[in-house]
Protein backbone atom coordinates (compact mmCIF):
# COMPACT_ATOMS: atom_id res chain seq x y z
CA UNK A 1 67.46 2.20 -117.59
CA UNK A 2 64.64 3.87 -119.30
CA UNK A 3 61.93 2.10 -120.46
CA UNK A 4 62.24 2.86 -124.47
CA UNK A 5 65.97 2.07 -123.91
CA UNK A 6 64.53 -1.93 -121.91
CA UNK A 7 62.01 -1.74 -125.00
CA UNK A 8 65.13 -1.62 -127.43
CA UNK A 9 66.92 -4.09 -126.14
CA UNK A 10 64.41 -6.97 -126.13
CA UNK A 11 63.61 -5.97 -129.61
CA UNK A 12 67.73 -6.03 -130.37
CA UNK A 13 68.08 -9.24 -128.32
CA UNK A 14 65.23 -10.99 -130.80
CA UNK A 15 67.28 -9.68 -133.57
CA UNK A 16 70.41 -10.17 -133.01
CA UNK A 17 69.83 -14.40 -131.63
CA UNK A 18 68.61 -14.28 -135.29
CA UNK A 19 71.96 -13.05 -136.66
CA UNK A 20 74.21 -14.55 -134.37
CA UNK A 21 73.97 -18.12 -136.45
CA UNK A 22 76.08 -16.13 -139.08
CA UNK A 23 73.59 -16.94 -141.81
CA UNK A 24 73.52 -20.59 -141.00
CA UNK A 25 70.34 -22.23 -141.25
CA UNK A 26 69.57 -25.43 -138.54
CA UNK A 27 66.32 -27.81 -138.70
CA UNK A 28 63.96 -26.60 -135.59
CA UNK A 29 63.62 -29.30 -133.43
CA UNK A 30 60.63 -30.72 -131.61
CA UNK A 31 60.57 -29.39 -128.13
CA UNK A 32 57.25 -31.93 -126.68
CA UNK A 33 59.71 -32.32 -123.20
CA UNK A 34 58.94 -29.02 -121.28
CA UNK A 35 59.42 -28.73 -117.58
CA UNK A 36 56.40 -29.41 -114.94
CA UNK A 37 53.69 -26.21 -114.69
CA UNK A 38 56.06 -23.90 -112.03
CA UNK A 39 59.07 -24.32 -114.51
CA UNK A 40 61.34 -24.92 -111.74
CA UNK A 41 64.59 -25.51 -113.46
CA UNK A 42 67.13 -27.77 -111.35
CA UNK A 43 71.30 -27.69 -112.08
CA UNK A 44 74.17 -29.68 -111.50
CA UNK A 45 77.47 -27.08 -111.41
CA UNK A 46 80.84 -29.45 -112.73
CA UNK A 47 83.69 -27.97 -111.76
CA UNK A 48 83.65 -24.91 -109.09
CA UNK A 49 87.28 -24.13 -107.81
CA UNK A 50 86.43 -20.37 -109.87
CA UNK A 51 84.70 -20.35 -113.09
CA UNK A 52 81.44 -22.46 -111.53
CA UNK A 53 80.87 -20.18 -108.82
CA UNK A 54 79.98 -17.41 -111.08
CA UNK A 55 77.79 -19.80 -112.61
CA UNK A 56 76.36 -20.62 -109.22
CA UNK A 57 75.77 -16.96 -108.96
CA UNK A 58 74.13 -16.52 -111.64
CA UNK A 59 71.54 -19.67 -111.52
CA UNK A 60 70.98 -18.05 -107.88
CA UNK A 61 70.19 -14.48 -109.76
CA UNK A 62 67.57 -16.26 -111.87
CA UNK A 63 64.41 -16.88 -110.22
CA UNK A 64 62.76 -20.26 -110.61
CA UNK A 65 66.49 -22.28 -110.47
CA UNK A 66 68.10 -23.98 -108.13
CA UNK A 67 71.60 -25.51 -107.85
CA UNK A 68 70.66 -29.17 -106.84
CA UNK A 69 73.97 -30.51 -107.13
CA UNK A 70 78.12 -29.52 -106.75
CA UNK A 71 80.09 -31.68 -108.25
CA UNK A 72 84.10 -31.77 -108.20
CA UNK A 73 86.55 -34.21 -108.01
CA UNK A 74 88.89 -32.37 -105.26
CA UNK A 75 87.39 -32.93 -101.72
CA UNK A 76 89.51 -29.64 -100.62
CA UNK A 77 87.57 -27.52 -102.96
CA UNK A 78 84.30 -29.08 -102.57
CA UNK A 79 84.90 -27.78 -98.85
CA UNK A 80 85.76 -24.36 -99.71
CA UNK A 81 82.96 -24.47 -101.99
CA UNK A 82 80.03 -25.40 -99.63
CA UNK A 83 81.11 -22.77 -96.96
CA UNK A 84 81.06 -20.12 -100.42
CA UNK A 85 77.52 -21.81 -101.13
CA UNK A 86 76.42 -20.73 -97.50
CA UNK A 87 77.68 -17.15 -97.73
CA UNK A 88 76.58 -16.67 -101.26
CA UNK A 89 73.56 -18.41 -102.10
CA UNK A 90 72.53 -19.11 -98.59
CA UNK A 91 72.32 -22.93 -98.91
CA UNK A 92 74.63 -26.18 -99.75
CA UNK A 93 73.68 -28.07 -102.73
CA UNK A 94 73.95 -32.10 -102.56
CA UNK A 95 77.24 -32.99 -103.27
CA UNK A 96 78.65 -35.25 -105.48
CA UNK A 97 82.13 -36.42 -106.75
CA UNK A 98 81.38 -38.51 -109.59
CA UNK A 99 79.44 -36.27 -111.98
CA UNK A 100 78.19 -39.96 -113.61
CA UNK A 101 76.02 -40.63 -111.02
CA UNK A 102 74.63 -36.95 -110.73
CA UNK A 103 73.53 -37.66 -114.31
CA UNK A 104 71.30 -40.30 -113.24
CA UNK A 105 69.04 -38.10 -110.99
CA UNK A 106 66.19 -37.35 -113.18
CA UNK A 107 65.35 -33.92 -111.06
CA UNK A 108 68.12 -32.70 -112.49
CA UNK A 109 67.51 -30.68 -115.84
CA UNK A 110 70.48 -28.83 -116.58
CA UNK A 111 73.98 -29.52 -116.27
CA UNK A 112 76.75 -27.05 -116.41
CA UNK A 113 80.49 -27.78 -117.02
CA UNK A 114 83.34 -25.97 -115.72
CA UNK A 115 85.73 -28.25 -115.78
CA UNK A 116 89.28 -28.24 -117.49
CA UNK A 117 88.50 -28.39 -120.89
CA UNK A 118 89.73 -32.12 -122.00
CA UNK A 119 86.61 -33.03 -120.24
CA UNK A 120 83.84 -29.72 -121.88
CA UNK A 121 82.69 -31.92 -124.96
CA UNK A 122 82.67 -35.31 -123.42
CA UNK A 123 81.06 -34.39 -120.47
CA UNK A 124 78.49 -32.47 -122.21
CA UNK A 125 77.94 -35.51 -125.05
CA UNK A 126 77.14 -37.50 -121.95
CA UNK A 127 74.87 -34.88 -120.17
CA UNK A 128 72.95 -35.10 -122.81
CA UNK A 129 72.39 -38.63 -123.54
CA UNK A 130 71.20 -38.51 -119.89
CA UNK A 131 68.65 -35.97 -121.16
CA UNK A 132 70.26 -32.98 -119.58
CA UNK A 133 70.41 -29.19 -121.21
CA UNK A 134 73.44 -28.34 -120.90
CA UNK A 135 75.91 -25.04 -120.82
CA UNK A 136 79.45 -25.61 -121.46
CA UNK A 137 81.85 -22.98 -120.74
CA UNK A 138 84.43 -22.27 -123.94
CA UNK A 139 86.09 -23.89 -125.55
CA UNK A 140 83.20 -26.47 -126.01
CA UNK A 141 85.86 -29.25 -127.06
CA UNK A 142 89.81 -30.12 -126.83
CA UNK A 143 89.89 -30.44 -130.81
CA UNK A 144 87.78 -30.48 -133.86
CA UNK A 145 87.07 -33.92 -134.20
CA UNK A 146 85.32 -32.70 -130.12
CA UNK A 147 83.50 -30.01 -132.12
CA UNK A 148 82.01 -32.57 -134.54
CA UNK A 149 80.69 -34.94 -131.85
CA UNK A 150 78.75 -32.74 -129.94
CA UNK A 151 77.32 -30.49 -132.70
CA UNK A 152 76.12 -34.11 -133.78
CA UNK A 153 75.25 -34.54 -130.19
CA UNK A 154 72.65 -32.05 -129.89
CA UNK A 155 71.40 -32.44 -132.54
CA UNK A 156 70.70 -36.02 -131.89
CA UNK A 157 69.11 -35.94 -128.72
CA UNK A 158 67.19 -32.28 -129.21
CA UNK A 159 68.21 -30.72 -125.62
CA UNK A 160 69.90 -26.65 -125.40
CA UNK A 161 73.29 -26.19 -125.31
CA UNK A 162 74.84 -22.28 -124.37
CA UNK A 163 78.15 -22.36 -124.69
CA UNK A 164 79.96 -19.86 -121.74
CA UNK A 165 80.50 -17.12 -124.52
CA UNK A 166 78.85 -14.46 -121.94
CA UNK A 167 79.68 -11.59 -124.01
CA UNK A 168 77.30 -12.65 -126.02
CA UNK A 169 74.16 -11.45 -124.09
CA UNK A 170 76.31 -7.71 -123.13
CA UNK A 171 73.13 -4.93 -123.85
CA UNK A 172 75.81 -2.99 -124.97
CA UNK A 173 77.31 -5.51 -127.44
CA UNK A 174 73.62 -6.42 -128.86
CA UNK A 175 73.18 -2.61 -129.60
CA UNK A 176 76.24 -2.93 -131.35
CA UNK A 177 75.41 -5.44 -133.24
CA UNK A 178 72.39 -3.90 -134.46
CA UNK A 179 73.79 -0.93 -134.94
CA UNK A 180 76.44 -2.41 -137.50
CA UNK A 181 73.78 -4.39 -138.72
CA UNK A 182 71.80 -1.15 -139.84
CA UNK A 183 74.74 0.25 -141.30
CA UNK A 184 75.99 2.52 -138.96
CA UNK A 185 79.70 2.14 -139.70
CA UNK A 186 79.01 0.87 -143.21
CA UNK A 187 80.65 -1.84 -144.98
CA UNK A 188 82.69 -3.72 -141.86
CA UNK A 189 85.66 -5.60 -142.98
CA UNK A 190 87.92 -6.51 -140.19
CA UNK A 191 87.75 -7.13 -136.91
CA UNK A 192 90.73 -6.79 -134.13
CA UNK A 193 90.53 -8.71 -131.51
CA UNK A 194 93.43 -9.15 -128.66
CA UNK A 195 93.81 -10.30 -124.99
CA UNK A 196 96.85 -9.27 -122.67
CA UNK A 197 97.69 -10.12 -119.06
CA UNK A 198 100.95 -11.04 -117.05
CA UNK A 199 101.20 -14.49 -115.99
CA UNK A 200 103.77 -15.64 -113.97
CA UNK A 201 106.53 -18.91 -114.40
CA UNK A 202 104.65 -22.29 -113.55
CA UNK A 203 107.74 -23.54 -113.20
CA UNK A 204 109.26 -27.02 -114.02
CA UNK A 205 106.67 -29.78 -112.31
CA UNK A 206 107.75 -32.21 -109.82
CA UNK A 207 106.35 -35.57 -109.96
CA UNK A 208 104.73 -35.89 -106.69
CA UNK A 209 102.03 -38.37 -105.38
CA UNK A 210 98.30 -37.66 -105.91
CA UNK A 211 96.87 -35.80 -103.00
CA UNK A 212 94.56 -37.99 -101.04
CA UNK A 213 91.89 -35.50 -101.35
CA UNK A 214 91.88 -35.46 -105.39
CA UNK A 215 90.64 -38.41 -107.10
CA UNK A 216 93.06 -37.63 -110.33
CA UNK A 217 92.08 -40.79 -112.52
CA UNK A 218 88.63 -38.90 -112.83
CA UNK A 219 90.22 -35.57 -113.14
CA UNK A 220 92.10 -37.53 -116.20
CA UNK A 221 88.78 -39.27 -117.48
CA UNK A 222 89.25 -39.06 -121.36
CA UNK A 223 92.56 -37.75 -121.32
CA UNK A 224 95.80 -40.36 -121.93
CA UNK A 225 97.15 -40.98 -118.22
CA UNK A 226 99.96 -38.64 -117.17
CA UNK A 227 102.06 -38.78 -113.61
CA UNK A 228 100.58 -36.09 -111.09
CA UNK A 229 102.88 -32.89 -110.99
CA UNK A 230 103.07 -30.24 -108.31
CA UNK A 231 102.00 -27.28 -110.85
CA UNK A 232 99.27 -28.60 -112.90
CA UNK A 233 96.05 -28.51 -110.72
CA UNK A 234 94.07 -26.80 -110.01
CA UNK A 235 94.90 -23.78 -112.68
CA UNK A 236 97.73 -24.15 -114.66
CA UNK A 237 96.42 -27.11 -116.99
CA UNK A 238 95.39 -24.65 -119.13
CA UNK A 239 99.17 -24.44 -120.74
CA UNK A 240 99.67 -28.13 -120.71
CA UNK A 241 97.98 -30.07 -124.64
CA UNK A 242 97.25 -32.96 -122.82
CA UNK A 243 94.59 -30.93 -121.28
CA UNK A 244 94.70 -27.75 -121.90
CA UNK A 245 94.03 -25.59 -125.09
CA UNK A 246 96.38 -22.49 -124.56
CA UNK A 247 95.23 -18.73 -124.06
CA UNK A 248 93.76 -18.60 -127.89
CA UNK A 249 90.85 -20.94 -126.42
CA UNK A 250 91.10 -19.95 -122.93
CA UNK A 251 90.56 -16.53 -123.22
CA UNK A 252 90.68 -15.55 -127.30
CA UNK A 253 87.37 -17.22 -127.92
CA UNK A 254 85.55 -14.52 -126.41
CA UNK A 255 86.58 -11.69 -128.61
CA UNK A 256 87.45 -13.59 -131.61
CA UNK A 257 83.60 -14.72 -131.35
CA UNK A 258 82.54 -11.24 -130.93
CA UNK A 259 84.39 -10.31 -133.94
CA UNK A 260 82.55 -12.98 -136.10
CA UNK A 261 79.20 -11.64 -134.36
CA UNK A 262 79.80 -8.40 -136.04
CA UNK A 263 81.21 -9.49 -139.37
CA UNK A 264 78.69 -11.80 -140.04
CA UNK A 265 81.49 -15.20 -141.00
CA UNK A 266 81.80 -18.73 -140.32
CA UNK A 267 84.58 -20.38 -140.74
CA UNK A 268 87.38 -18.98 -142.26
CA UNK A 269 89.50 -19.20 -145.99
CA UNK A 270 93.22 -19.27 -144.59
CA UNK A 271 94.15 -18.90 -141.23
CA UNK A 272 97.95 -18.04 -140.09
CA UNK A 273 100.00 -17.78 -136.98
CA UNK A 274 103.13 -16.90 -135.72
CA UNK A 275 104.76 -16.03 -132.46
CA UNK A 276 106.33 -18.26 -129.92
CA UNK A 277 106.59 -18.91 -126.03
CA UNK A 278 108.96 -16.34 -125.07
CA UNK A 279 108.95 -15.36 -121.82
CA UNK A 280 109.92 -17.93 -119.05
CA UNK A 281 111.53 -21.47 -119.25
CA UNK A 282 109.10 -23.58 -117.66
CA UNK A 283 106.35 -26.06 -118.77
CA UNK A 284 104.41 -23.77 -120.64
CA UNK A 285 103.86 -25.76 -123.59
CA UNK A 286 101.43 -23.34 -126.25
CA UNK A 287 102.98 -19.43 -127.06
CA UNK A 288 102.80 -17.10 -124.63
CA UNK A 289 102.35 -14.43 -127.29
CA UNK A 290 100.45 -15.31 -130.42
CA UNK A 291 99.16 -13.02 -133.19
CA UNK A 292 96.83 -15.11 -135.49
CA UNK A 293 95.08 -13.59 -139.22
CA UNK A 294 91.60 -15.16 -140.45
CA UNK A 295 90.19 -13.76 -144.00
CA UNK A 296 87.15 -14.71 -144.86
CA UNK A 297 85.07 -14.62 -148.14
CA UNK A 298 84.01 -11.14 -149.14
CA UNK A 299 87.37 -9.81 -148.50
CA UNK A 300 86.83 -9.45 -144.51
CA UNK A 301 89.43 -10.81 -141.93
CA UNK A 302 90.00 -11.04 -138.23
CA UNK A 303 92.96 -11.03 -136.25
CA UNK A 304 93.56 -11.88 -132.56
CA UNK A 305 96.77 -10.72 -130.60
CA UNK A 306 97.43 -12.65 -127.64
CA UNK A 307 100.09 -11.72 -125.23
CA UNK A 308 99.82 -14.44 -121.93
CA UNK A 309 103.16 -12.96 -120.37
CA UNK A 310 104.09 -9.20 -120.54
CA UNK A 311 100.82 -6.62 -120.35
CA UNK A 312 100.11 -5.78 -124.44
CA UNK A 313 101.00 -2.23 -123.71
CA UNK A 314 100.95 -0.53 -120.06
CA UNK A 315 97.91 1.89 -120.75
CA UNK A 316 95.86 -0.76 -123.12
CA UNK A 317 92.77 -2.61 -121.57
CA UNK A 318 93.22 -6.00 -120.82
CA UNK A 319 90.68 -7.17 -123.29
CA UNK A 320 88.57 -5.88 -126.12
CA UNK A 321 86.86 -5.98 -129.80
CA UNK A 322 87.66 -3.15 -132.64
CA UNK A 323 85.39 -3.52 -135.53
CA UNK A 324 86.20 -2.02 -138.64
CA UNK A 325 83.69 -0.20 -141.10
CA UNK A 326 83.83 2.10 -144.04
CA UNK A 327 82.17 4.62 -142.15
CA UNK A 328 83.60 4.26 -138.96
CA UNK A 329 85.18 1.89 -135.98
CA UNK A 330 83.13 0.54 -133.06
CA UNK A 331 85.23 -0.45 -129.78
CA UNK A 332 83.57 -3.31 -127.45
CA UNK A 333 84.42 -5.38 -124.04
CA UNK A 334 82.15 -7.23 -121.92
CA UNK A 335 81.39 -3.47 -120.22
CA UNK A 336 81.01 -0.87 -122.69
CA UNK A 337 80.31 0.14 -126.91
CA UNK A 338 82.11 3.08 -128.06
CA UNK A 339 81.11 4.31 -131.83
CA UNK A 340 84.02 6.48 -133.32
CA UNK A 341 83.87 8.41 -136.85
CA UNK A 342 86.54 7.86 -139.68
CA UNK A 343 88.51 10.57 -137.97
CA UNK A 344 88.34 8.58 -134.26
CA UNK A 345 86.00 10.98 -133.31
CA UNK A 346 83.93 9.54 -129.86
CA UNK A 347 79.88 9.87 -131.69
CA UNK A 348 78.37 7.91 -128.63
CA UNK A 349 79.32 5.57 -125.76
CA UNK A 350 76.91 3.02 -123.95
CA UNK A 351 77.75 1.31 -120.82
CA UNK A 352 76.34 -2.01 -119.24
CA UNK A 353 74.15 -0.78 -116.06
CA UNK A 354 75.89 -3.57 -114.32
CA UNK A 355 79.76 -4.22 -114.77
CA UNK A 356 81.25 -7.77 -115.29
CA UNK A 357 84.99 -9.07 -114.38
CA UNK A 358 87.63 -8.89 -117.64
CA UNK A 359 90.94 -10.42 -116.78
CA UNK A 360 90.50 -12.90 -113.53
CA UNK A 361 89.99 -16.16 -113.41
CA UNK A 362 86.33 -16.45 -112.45
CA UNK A 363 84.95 -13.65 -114.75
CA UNK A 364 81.97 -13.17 -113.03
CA UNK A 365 79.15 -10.09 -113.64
CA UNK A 366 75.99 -9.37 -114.74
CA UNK A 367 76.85 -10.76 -118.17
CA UNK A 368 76.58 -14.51 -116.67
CA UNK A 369 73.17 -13.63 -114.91
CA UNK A 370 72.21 -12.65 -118.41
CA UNK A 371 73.42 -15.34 -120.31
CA UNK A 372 72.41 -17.98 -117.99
CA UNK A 373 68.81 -16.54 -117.88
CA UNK A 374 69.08 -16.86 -121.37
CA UNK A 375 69.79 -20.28 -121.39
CA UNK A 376 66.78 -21.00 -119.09
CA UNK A 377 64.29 -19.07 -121.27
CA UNK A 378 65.39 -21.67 -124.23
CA UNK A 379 64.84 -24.71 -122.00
CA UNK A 380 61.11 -23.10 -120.73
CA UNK A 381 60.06 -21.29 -123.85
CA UNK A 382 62.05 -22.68 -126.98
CA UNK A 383 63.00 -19.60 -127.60
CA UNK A 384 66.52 -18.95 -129.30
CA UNK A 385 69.97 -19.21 -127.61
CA UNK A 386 72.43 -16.25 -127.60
CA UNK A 387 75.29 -18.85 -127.98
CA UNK A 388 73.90 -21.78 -129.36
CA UNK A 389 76.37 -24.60 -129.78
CA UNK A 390 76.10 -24.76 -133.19
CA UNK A 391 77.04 -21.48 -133.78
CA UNK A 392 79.40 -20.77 -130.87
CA UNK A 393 81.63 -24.41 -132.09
CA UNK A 394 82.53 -22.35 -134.96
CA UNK A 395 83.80 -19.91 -132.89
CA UNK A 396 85.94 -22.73 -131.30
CA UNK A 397 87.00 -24.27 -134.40
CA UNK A 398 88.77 -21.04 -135.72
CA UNK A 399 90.71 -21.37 -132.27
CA UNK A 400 91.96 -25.16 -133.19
CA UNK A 401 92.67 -23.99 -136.72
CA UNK A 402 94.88 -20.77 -134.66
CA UNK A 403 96.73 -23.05 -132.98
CA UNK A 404 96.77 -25.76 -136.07
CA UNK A 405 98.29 -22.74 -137.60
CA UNK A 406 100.77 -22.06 -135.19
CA UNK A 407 102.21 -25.74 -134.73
CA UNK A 408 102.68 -26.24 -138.61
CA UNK A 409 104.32 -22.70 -139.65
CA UNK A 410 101.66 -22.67 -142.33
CA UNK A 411 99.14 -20.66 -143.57
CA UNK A 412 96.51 -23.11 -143.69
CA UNK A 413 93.75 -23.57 -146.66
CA UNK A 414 90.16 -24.20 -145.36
CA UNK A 415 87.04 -26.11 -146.58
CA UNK A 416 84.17 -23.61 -145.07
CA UNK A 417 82.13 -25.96 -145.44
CA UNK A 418 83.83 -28.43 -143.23
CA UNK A 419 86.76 -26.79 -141.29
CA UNK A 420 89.25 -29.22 -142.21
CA UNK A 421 92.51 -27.99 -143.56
CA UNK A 422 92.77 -28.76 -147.36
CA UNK A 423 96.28 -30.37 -148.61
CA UNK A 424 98.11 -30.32 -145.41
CA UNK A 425 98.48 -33.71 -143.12
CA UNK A 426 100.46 -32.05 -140.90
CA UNK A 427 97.96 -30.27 -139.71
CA UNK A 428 95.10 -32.84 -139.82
CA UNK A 429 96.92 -34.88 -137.10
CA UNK A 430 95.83 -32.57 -135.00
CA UNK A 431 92.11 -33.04 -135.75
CA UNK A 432 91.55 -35.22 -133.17
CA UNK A 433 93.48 -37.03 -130.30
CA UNK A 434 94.51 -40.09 -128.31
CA UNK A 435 91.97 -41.30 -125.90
CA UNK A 436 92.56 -43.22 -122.88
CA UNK A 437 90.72 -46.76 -123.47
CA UNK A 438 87.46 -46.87 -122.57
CA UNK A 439 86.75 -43.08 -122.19
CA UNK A 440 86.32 -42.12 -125.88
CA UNK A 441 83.43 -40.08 -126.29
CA UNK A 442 80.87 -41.36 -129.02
CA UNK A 443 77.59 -40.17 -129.92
């Protein structure tokens, strides 16, 4: 990379952390708690059967950071894990099975979570009442009433949180950015987001006992207590509510947040839904293929097609962003920017000097290395997040209202101020959840 083309992108990367708050407007906090002279930044990785190892490589690819802890709650994969550590990173981090008592250890400055994602915004509320920074992958929370408590949450106690929204800190996709933002496709009005893979059946789950090597009353924590089945851990919790938030969250975040990147909106007008689960009978309890329609004010909308179970269409990427201007289209992923003409004319295509993962289950690339050095320039120089939480929740919330959406039938009214669905208890009952006693998270 050249070094006008390096020069650009700092200067686009300033800009764009600007714009990425979507015209929202947050107090600046005190920051009087910066690390000791050498800036030696210590983590704790929560959760590492896949999506913490790229973490792990990516604190490793940062200079100045250090993984001081592993923490899962699965002996088996805390084994695999260290011998990975060793081959990887070329050491094995202290171990730990209850994250509570990691939080304790006051070397330890950052915390990142990994973990299924009943546990992403009570975890992180209580990482940072420990005084941790913290980066929680997406979704941040299991429902809105989740988003609410940890915006509140940093805010309270002042420390960064990065939600895992790597896309965010793609070269390619801060050129965009700027590009649209200086009018290069004109007015943009719509942007098309969609996700498509081919998962298999998980089956119908047995009840079976607990392995001795998983302590699964942790693995629960704030979730209502369920038996132990043979096909929910250590993947396919994803597809189950009581823990899991369905493909919209698990993957549709990333491009649905990309999409409000580049049209510059918060929270939505009306949201709809429709589609169904389709495919196998088996567990699977969210749709398996999901189209969902946002408008916004100012007459722009997003939509985000999700197909979970039977490839979108055999030549069609996996993943990816269209953005839609008056002047033009822009195509994104997590790997390339392609600017077309009204006529779908190719005017210029950019690709990241380093290629990140699309479609498996750890996702890992230069995109994480970039994101999580991001994250550790905020914590050492204040300086602004790519996906600060309280921009990147909104991101989440328009997932919760997709799948509010979906359950109801409705097209659901919006306060943009709030997120909460206007005239429709229905949906509000899924605001929130059931905790189990003495696990709801508080701030």
């Amino acid at each position: 990379m050249g070094s006008n083309r390096r020069d650009f992108i700092k200067k686009a990367s300033a800009t764009t952390a600007a714009l990425s708050l979507g015209g929202l407007v947050f107090p600046r906090m005190g920051y009087g708690n910066f690390l000791g002279a050498n800036d030696h930044i210590n983590c704790a990785i929560i959760g590492v059967n896949s999506r913490g190892k790229a973490h792990a490589k990516a604190i490793h690819a940062n200079e100045n950071a250090t993984v001081l802890y592993t923490c899962d709650v699965d002996d088996i994969i805390i084994k695999e894990h260290n011998a990975w550590c060793q081959e990887n990173i070329g050491y094995i981090p202290k171990v730990e099975k209850d994250f509570r008592k990691m939080l304790e250890d006051k070397e330890v400055d950052a915390v990142f979570i990994a973990t299924p994602e009943h546990w992403h915004a009570p975890m992180a509320i209580m990482a940072l009442q420990a005084g941790k920074h913290v980066y929680v992958e997406k979704p941040c929370a299991h429902n809105p009433h989740e988003v609410e408590l940890l915006v509140a949450a940093q805010k309270k106690y002042g420390k960064k949180v990065q939600m895992g929204n790597q896309q965010r800190s793609a070269e390619t996709s801060i050129m965009a950015i700027d590009d649209i933002r200086n009018g290069i496709i004109g007015n943009v009005y719509k942007g098309e987001a969609y996700y498509s893979n081919n998962r298999g059946s998980i089956g119908i789950g047995k009840v079976i006992d607990v392995p001795g090597s998983l302590d699964w009353e942790l693995w629960q924590g704030p979730a209502p207590r369920k038996d132990y089945k043979d096909n929910i851990h250590p993947y396919n919790w994803h597809w189950f509510r009581n823990w899991g938030t369905g493909e919209i969250h698990n993957n549709g975040t990333h491009e649905i947040d990309i999409c409000r990147w580049a049209l510059g909106v918060n929270l939505p007008e009306t949201v709809t839904s429709v589609g169904g689960k389709y495919t196998f009978d088996d567990d699977w309890e969210y749709p398996d293929n999901q189209q969902v329609a946002f408008t916004f004010a100012n007459d722009k909308f997003i939509t985000w097609t999700g197909h979970s179970r039977g490839v979108l269409e055999p030549a069609r990427p996996g993943r990816g962003i269209t953005i839609y201007g008056s002047k033009g289209a822009i195509q994104l992923d997590r790997n390339f920017y392609k600017l077309f003409d009204l006529g779908g004319n190719l005017l210029k295509s950019e690709m990241e000097a380093s290629a990140s993962a699309t479609t498996n289950t750890r996702g890992e690339g230069q995109l994480d290395v970039n994101h999580v050095g991001n994250f550790f320039d905020a914590i050492r120089k204040d300086t602004s997040l790519q996906a600060d939480i309280n921009d990147a929740s909104i991101s989440t919330m328009l997932c919760h209202l997709g799948t509010m959406a979906q359950d109801t039938g409705d097209m659901l009214k919006i306060d943009t101020t709030t997120g909460k669905v206007l005239n429709n208890e229905k949906a509000m009952k899924s605001w929130s959840r059931t905790y189990q006693p003495g696990w709801e998270p508080a701030v």
